[in-house]
C-alpha atoms as a PDB file:
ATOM      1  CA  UNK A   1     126.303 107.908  77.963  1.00  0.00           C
ATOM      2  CA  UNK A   2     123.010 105.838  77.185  1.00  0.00           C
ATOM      3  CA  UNK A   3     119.899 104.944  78.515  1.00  0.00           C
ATOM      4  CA  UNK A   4     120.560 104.404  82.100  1.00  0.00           C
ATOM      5  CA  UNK A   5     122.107 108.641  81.771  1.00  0.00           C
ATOM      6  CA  UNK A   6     118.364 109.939  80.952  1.00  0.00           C
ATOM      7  CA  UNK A   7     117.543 110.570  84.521  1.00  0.00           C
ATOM      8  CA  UNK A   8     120.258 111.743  85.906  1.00  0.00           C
ATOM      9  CA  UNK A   9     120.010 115.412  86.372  1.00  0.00           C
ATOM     10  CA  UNK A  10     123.074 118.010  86.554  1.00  0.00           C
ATOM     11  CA  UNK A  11     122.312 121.260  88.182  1.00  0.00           C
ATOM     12  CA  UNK A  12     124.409 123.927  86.405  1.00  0.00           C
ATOM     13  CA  UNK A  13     124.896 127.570  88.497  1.00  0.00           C
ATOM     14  CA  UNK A  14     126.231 130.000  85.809  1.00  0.00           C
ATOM     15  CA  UNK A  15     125.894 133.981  85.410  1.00  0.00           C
ATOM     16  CA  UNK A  16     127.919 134.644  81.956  1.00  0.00           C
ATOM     17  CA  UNK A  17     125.638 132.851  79.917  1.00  0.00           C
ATOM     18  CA  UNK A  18     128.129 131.872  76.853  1.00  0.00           C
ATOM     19  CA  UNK A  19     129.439 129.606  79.796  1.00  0.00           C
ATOM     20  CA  UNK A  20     125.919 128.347  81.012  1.00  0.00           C
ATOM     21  CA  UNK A  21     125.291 127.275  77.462  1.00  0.00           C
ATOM     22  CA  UNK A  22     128.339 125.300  76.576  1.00  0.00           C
ATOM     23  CA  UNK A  23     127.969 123.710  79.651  1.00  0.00           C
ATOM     24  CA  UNK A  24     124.171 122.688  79.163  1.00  0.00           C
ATOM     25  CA  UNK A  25     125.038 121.530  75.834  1.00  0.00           C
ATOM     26  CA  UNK A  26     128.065 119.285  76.685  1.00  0.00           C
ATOM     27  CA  UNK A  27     125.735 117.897  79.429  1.00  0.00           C
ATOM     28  CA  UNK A  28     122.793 117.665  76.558  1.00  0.00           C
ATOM     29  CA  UNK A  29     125.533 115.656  74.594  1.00  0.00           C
ATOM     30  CA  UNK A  30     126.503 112.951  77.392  1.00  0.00           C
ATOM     31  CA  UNK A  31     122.933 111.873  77.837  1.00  0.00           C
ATOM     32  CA  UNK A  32     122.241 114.053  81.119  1.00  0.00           C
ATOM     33  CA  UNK A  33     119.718 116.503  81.832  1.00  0.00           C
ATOM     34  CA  UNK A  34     121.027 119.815  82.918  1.00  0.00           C
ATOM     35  CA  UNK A  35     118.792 122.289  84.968  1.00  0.00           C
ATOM     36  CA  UNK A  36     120.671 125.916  84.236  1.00  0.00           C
ATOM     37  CA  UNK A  37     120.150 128.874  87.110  1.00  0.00           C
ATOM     38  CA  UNK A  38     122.104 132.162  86.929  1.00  0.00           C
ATOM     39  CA  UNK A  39     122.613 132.672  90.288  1.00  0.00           C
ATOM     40  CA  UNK A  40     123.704 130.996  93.487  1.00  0.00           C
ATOM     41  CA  UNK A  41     120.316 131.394  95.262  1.00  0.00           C
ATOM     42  CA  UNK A  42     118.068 129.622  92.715  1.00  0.00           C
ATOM     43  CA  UNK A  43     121.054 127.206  92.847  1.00  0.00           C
ATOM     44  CA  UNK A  44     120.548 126.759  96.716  1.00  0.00           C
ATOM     45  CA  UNK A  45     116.619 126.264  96.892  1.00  0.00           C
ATOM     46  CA  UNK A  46     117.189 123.693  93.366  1.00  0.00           C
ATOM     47  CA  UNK A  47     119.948 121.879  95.857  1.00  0.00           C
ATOM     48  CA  UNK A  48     117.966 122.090  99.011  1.00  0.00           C
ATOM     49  CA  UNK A  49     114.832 119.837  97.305  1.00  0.00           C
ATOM     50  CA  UNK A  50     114.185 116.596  99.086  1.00  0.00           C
ATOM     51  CA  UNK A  51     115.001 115.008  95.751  1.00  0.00           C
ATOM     52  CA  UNK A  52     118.309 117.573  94.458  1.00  0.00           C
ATOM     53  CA  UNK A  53     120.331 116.736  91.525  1.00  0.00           C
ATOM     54  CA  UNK A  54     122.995 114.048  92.089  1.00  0.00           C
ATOM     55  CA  UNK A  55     125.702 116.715  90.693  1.00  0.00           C
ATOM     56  CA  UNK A  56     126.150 120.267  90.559  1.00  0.00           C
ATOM     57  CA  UNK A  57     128.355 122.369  88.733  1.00  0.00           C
ATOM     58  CA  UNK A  58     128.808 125.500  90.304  1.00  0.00           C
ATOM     59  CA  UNK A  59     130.388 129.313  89.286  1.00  0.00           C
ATOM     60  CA  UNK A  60     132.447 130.692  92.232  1.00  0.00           C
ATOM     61  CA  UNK A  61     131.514 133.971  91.311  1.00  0.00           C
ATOM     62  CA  UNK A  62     127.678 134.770  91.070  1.00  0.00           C
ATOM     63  CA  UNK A  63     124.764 137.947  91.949  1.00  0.00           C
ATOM     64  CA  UNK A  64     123.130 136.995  94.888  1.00  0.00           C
ATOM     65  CA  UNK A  65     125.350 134.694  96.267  1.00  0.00           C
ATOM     66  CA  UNK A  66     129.041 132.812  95.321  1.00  0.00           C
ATOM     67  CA  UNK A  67     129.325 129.219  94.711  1.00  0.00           C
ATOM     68  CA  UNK A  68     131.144 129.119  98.027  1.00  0.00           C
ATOM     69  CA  UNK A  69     128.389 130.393  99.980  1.00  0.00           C
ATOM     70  CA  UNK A  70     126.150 127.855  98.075  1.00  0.00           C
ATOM     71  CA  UNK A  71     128.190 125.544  99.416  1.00  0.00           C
ATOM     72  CA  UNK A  72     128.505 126.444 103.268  1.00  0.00           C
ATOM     73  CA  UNK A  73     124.818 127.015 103.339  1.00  0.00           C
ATOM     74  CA  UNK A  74     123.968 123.411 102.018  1.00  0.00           C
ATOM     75  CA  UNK A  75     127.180 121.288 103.477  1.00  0.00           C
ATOM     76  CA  UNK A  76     125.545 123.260 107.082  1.00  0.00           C
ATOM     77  CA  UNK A  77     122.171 121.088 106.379  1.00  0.00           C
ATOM     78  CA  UNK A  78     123.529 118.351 105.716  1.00  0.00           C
ATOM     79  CA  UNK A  79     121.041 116.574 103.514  1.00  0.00           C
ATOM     80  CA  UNK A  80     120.716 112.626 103.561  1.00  0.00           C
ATOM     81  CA  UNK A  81     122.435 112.746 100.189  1.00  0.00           C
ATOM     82  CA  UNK A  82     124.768 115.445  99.736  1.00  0.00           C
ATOM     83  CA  UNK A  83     125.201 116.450  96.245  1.00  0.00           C
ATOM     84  CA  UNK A  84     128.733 115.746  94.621  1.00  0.00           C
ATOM     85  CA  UNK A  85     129.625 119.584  93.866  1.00  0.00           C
ATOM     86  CA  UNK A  86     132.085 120.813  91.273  1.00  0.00           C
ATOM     87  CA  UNK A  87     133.403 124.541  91.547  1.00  0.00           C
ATOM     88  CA  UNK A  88     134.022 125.995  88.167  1.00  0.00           C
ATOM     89  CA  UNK A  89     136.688 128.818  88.916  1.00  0.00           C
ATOM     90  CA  UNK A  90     138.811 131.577  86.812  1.00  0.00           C
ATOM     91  CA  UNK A  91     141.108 131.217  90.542  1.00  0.00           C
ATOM     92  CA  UNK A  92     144.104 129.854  90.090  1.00  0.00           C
ATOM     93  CA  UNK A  93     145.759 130.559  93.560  1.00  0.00           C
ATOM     94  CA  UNK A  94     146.634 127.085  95.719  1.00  0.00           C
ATOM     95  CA  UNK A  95     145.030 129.058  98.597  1.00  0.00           C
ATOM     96  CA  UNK A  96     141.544 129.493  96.908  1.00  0.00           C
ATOM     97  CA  UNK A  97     141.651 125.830  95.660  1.00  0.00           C
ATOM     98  CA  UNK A  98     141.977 124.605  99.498  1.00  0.00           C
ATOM     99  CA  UNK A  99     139.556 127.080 100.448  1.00  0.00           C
ATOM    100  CA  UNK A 100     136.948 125.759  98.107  1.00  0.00           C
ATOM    101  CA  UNK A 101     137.458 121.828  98.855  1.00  0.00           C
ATOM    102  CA  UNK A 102     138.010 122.496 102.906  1.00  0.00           C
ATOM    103  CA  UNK A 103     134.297 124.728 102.351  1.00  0.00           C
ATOM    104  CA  UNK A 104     132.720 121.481 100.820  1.00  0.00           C
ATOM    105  CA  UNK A 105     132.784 121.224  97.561  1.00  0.00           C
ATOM    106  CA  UNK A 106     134.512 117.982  96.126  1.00  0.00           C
ATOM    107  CA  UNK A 107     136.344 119.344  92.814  1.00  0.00           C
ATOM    108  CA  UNK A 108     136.901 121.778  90.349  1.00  0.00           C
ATOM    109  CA  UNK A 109     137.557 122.874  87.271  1.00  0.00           C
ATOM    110  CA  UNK A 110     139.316 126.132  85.993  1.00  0.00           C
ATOM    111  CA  UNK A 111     137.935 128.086  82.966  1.00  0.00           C
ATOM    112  CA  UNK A 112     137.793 128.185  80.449  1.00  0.00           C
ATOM    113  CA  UNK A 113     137.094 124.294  81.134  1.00  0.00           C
ATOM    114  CA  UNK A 114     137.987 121.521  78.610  1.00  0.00           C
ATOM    115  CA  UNK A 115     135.661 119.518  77.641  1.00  0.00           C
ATOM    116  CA  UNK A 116     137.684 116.010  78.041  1.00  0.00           C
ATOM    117  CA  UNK A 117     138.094 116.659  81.498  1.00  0.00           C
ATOM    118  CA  UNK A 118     134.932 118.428  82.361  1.00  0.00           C
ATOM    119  CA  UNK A 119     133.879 114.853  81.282  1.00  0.00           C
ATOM    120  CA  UNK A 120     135.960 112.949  82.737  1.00  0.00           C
ATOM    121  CA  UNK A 121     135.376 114.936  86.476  1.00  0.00           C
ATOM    122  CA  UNK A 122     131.387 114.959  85.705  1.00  0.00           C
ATOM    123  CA  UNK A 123     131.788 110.509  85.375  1.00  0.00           C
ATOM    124  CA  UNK A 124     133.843 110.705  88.743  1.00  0.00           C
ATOM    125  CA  UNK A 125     130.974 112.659  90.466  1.00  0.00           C
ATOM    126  CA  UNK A 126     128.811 110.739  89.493  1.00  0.00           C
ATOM    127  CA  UNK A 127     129.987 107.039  90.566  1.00  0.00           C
ATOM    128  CA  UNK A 128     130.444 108.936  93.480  1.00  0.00           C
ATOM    129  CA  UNK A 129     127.276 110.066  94.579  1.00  0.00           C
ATOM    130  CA  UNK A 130     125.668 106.853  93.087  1.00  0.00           C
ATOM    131  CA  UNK A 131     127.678 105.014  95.582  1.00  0.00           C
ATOM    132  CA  UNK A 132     126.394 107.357  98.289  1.00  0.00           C
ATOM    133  CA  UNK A 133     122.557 107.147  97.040  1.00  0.00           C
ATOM    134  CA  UNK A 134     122.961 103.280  96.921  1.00  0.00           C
ATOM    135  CA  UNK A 135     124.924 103.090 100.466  1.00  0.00           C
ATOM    136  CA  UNK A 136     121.911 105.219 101.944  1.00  0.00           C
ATOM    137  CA  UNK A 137     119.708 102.899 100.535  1.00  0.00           C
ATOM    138  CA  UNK A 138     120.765 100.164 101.999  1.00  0.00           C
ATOM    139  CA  UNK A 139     121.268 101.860 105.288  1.00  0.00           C
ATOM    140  CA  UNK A 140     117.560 102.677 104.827  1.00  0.00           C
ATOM    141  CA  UNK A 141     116.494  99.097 104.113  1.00  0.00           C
ATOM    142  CA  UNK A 142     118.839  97.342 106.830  1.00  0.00           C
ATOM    143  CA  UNK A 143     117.165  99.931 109.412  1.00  0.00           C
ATOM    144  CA  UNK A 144     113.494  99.032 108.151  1.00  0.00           C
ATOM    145  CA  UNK A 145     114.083  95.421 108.527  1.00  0.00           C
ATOM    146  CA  UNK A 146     115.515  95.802 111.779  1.00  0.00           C
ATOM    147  CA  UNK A 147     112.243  96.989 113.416  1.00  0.00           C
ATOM    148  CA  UNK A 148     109.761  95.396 110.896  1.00  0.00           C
ATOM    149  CA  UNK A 149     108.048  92.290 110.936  1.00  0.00           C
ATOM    150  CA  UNK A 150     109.008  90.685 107.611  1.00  0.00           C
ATOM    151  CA  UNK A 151     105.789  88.434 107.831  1.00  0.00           C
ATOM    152  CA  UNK A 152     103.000  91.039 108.485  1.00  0.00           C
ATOM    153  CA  UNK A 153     105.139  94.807 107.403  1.00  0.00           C
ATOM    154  CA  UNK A 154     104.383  95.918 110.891  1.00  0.00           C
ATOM    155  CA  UNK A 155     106.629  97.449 113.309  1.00  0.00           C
ATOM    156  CA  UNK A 156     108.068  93.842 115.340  1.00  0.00           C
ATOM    157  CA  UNK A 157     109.001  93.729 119.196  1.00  0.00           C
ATOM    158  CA  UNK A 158     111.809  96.306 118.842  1.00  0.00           C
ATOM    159  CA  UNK A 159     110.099  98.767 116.676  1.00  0.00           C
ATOM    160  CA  UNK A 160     106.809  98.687 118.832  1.00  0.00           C
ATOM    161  CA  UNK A 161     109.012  98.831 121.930  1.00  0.00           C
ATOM    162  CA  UNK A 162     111.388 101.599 121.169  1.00  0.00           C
ATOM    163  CA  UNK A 163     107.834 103.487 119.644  1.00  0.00           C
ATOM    164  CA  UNK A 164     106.371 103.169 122.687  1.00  0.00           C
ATOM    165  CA  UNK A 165     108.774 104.685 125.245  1.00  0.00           C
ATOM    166  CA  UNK A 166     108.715 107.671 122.313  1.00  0.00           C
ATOM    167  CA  UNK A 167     105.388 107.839 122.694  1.00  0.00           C
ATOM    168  CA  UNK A 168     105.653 107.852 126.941  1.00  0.00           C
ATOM    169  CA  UNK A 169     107.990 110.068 126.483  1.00  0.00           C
ATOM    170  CA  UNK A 170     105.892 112.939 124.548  1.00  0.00           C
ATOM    171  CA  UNK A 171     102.621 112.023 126.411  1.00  0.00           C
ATOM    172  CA  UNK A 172     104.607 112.655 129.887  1.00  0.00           C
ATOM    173  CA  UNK A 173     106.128 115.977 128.245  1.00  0.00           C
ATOM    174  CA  UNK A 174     102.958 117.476 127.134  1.00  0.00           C
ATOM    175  CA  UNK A 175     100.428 115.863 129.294  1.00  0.00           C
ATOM    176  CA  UNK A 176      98.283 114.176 126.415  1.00  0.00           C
ATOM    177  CA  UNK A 177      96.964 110.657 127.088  1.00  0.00           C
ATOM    178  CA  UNK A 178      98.062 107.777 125.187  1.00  0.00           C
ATOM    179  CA  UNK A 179      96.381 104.733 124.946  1.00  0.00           C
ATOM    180  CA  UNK A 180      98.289 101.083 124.985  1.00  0.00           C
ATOM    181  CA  UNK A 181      96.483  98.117 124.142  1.00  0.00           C
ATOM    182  CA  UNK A 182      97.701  94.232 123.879  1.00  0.00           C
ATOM    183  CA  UNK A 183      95.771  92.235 121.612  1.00  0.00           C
ATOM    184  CA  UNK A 184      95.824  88.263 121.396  1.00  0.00           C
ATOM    185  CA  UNK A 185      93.881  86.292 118.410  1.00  0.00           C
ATOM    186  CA  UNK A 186      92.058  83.700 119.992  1.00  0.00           C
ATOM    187  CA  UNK A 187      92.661  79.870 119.575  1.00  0.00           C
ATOM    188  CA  UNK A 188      95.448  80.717 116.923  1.00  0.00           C
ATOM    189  CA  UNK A 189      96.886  77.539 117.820  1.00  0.00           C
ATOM    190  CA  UNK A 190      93.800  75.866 116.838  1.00  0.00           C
ATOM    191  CA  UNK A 191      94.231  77.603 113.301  1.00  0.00           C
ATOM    192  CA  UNK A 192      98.150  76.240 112.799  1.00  0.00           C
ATOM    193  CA  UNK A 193      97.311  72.521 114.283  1.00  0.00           C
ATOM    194  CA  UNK A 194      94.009  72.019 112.021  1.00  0.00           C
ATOM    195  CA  UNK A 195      95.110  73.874 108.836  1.00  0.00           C
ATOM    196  CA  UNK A 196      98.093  74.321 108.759  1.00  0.00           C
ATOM    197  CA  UNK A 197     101.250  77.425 109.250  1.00  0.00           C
ATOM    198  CA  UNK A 198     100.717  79.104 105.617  1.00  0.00           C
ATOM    199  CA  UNK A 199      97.084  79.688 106.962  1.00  0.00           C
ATOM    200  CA  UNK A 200      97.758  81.011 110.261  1.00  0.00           C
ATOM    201  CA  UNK A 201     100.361  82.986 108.238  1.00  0.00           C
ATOM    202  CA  UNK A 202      97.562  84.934 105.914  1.00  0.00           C
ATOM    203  CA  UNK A 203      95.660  84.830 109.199  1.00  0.00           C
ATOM    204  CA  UNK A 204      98.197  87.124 111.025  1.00  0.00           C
ATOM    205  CA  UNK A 205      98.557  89.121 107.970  1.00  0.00           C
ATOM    206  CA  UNK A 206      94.754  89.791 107.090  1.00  0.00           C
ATOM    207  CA  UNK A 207      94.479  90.572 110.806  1.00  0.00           C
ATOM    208  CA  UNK A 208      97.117  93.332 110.309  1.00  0.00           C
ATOM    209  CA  UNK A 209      95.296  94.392 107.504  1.00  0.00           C
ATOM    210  CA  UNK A 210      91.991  95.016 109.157  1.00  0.00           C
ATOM    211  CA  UNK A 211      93.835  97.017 112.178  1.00  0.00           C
ATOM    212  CA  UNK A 212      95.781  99.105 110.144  1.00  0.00           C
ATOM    213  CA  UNK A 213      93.096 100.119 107.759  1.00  0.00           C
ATOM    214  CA  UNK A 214      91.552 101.588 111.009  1.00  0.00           C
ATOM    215  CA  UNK A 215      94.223 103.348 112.964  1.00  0.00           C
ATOM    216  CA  UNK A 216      95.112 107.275 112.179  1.00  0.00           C
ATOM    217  CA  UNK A 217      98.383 107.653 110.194  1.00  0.00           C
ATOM    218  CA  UNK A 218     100.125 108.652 113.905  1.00  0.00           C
ATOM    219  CA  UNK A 219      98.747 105.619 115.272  1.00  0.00           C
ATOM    220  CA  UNK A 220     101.001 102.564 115.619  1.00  0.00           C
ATOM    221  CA  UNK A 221     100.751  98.781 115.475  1.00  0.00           C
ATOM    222  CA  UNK A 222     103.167  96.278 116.545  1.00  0.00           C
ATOM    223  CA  UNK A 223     103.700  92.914 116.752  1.00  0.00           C
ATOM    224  CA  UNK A 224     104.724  91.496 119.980  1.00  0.00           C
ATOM    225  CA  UNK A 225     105.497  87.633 118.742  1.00  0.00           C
ATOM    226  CA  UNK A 226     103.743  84.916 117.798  1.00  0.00           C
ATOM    227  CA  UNK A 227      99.688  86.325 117.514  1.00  0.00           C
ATOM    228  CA  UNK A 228     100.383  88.957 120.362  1.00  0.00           C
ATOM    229  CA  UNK A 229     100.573  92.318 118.847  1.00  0.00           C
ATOM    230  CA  UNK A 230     100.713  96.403 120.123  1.00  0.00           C
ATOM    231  CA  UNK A 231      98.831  99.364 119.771  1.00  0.00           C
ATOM    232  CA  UNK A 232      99.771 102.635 120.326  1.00  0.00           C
ATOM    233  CA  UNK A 233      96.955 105.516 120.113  1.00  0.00           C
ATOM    234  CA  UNK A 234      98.316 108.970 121.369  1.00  0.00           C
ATOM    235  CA  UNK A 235      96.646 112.074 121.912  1.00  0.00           C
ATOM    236  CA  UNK A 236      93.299 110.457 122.802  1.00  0.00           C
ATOM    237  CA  UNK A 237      90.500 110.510 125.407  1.00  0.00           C
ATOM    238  CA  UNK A 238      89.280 107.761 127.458  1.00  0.00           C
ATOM    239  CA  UNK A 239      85.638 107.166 125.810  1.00  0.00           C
ATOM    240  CA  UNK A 240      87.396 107.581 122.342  1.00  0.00           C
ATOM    241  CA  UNK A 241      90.209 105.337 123.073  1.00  0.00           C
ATOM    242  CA  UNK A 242      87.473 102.709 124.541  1.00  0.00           C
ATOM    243  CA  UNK A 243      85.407 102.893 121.749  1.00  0.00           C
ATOM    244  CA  UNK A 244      88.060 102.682 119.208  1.00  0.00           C
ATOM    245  CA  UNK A 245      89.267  99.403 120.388  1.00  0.00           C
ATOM    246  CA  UNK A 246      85.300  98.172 120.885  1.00  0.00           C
ATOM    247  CA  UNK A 247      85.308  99.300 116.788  1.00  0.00           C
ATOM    248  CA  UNK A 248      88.569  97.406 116.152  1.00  0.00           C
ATOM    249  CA  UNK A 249      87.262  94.165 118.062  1.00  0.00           C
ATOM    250  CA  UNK A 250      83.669  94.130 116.074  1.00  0.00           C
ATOM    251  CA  UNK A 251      86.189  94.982 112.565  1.00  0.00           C
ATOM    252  CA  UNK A 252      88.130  91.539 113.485  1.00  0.00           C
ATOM    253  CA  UNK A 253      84.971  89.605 114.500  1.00  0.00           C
ATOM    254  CA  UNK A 254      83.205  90.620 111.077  1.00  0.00           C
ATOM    255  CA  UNK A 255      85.777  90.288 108.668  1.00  0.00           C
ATOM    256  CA  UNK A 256      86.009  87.705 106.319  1.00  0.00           C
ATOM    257  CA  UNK A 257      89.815  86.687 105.451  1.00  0.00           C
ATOM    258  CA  UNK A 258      90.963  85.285 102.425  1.00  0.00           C
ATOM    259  CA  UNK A 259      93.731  82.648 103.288  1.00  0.00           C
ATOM    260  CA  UNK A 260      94.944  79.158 102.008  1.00  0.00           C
ATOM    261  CA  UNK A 261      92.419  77.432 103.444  1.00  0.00           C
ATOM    262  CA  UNK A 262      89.645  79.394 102.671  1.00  0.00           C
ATOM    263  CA  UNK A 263      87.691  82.157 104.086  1.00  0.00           C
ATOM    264  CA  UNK A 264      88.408  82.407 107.784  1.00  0.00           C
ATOM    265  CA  UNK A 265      86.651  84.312 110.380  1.00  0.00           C
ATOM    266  CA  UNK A 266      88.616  85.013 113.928  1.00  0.00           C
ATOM    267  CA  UNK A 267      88.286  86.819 117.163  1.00  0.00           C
ATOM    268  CA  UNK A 268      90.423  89.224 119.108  1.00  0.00           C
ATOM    269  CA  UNK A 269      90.877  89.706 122.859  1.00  0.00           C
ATOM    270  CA  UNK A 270      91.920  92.880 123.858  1.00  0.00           C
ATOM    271  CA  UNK A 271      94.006  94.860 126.608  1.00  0.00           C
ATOM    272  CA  UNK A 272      93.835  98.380 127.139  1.00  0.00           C
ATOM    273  CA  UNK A 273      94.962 100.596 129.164  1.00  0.00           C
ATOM    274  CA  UNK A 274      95.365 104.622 129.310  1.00  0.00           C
ATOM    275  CA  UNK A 275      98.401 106.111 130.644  1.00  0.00           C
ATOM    276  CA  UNK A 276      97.675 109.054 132.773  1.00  0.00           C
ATOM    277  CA  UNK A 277     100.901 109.022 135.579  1.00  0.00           C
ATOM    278  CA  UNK A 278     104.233 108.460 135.030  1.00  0.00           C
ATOM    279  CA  UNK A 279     105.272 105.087 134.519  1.00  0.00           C
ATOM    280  CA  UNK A 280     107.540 103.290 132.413  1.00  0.00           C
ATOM    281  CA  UNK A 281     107.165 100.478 129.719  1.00  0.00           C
ATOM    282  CA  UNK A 282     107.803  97.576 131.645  1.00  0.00           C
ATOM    283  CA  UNK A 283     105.131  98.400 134.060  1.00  0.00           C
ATOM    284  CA  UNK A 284     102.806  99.138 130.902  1.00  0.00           C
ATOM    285  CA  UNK A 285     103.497  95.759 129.181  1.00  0.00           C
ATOM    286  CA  UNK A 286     102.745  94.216 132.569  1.00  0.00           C
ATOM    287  CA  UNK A 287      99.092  96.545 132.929  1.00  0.00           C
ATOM    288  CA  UNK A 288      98.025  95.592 129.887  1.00  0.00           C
ATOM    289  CA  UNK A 289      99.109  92.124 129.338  1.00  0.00           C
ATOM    290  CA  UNK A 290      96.988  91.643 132.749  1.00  0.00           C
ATOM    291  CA  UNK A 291      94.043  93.273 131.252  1.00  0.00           C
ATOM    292  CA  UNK A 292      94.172  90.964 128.347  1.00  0.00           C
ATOM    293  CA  UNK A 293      94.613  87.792 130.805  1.00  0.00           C
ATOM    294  CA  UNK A 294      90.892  88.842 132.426  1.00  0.00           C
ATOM    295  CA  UNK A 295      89.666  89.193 128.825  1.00  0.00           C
ATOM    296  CA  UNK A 296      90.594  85.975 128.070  1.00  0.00           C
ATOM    297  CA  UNK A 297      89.175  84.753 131.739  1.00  0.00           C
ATOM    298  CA  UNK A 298      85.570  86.506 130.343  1.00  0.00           C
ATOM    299  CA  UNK A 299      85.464  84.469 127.649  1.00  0.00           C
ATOM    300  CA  UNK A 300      87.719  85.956 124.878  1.00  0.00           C
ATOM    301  CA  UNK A 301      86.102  87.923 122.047  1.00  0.00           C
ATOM    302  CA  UNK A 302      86.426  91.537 124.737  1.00  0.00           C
ATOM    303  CA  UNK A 303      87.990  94.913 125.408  1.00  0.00           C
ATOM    304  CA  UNK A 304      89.053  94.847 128.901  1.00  0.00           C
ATOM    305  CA  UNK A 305      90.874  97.909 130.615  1.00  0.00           C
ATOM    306  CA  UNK A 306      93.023  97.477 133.276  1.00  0.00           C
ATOM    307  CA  UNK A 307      91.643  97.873 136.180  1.00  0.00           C
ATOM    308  CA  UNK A 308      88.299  96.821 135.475  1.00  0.00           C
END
């Protein structure tokens, strides 16, 4: 009970309502929020929410459909985090006990319940699925760092990578172009040995910045190592993916950014190329990072295609 209790909701599936109301006022009492349904349905759609209750304390028996068939429906989806369930049960055979824990739910409580242990089960529960929530969540964050850049926030060489062949993948399934271009900030080196690493840092970050503020949602940027970097555009047409990069180039070359050192303008060559065949991404990387050597050749500052 306390503070850290006021968010924490309990959903609470009960048709006699004498029962729902003792139970949303012992739940009032211990500092939770209870969210009361009278049938096993509105239970299900409540539990089904990308965001459902951390606990639930379901009737066996309901109209429309039993706590157990709450359970199979929701145990069958499988959310990220499952809700801890509690069956609340007038059964007293062994047999429907093992049915109801084997079906998914992870206690129960007979009634008419006592409060002490309704309590006391309701605390287990809950360090339960608070254990689950926090384990996901650090699944979640271990997963993000391992294809992020931690110096920029975009994808790094395995996220772009493993993007990328998902991308070849869905382009050579449904026949839609994608576009793959390698970009290179010119003279970075120049930038670290006359000012300094924290300034090519905001440098690499502000160009990030300007790329992502252009790119559709489905779009994807990448970075490569060092000031190479990756972008993906799907679904596009040759002109448009052409132009797109031309826009991105002139965005770079007109931008102002803030760093360490002071306001910095840079320069991006670029290598694009649009897949049309079947290929794979070793071949890509090789297409493009050959388009990018002849923009470089031309005098930096260019969209070159390969090919061209």
């Amino acid at each position: 009970m306390g503070e850290e209790n006021n968010k924490i909701k309990i959903l609470v599936a009960e048709d006699d309502l004498v029962s729902r109301l003792m139970l949303t006022s012992a739940i009032k009492k211990w500092g939770y929020e209870p969210i009361a349904v009278d049938n096993g349905k509105s239970a299900l759609e409540i539990l089904s929410n990308e965001s459902p209750p951390l606990l639930a304390i379901l009737d066996w028996v309901m109209p429309e459909m039993d706590g157990i068939d709450v359970v199979k429906a929701l145990r069958k989806n499988k959310g990220e985090i499952p809700t801890y369930i509690i069956m609340l049960t007038t059964k007293t055979e062994k047999e429907n006990l093992i049915e109801g824990l084997e079906t998914g739910a992870d206690d129960y409580i007979r009634k008419p319940f006592d409060a002490d242990e309704l309590w006391a089960r309701i605390r287990v529960g809950l360090r339960t699925a608070t254990l689950q929530r926090d384990l996901l969540d650090t699944q979640r964050a271990l997963e993000y760092e391992a294809i992020h850049d931690p110096l920029t926030g975009c994808l790094n060489r395995r996220g772009i990578l493993e993007r990328l062949r998902e991308e070849l993948e869905r382009s050579q399934r449904t026949g839609e172009q994608l576009c793959v271009a390698m970009c290179d900030l010119d003279h970075f080196k120049k930038i670290n040995d006359n000012y300094g690493h924290q300034t090519g840092d905001d440098v690499l970050k502000g160009f990030v910045q300007i790329i992502c503020s252009q790119l559709r949602p489905y779009d994807k940027l990448g970075r490569l190592g060092g000031e190479e970097f990756l972008i993906l555009i799907p679904n596009i047409t040759e002109s448009y993916a052409r132009s797109a990069l031309e826009r991105l180039n002139r965005m770079v070359q007109n931008t102002e950014l803030e760093t360490c050192a002071g306001k910095m303008n840079i320069t991006v060559s670029i290598g694009g190329i649009i897949i049309k065949e079947k290929t794979n991404v070793d071949d890509i990387i090789k297409r493009v990072d050959s388009a990018l050597y002849t923009a470089k050749e031309k005098g930096r500052n260019k969209v070159i295609f390969y090919g061209e």
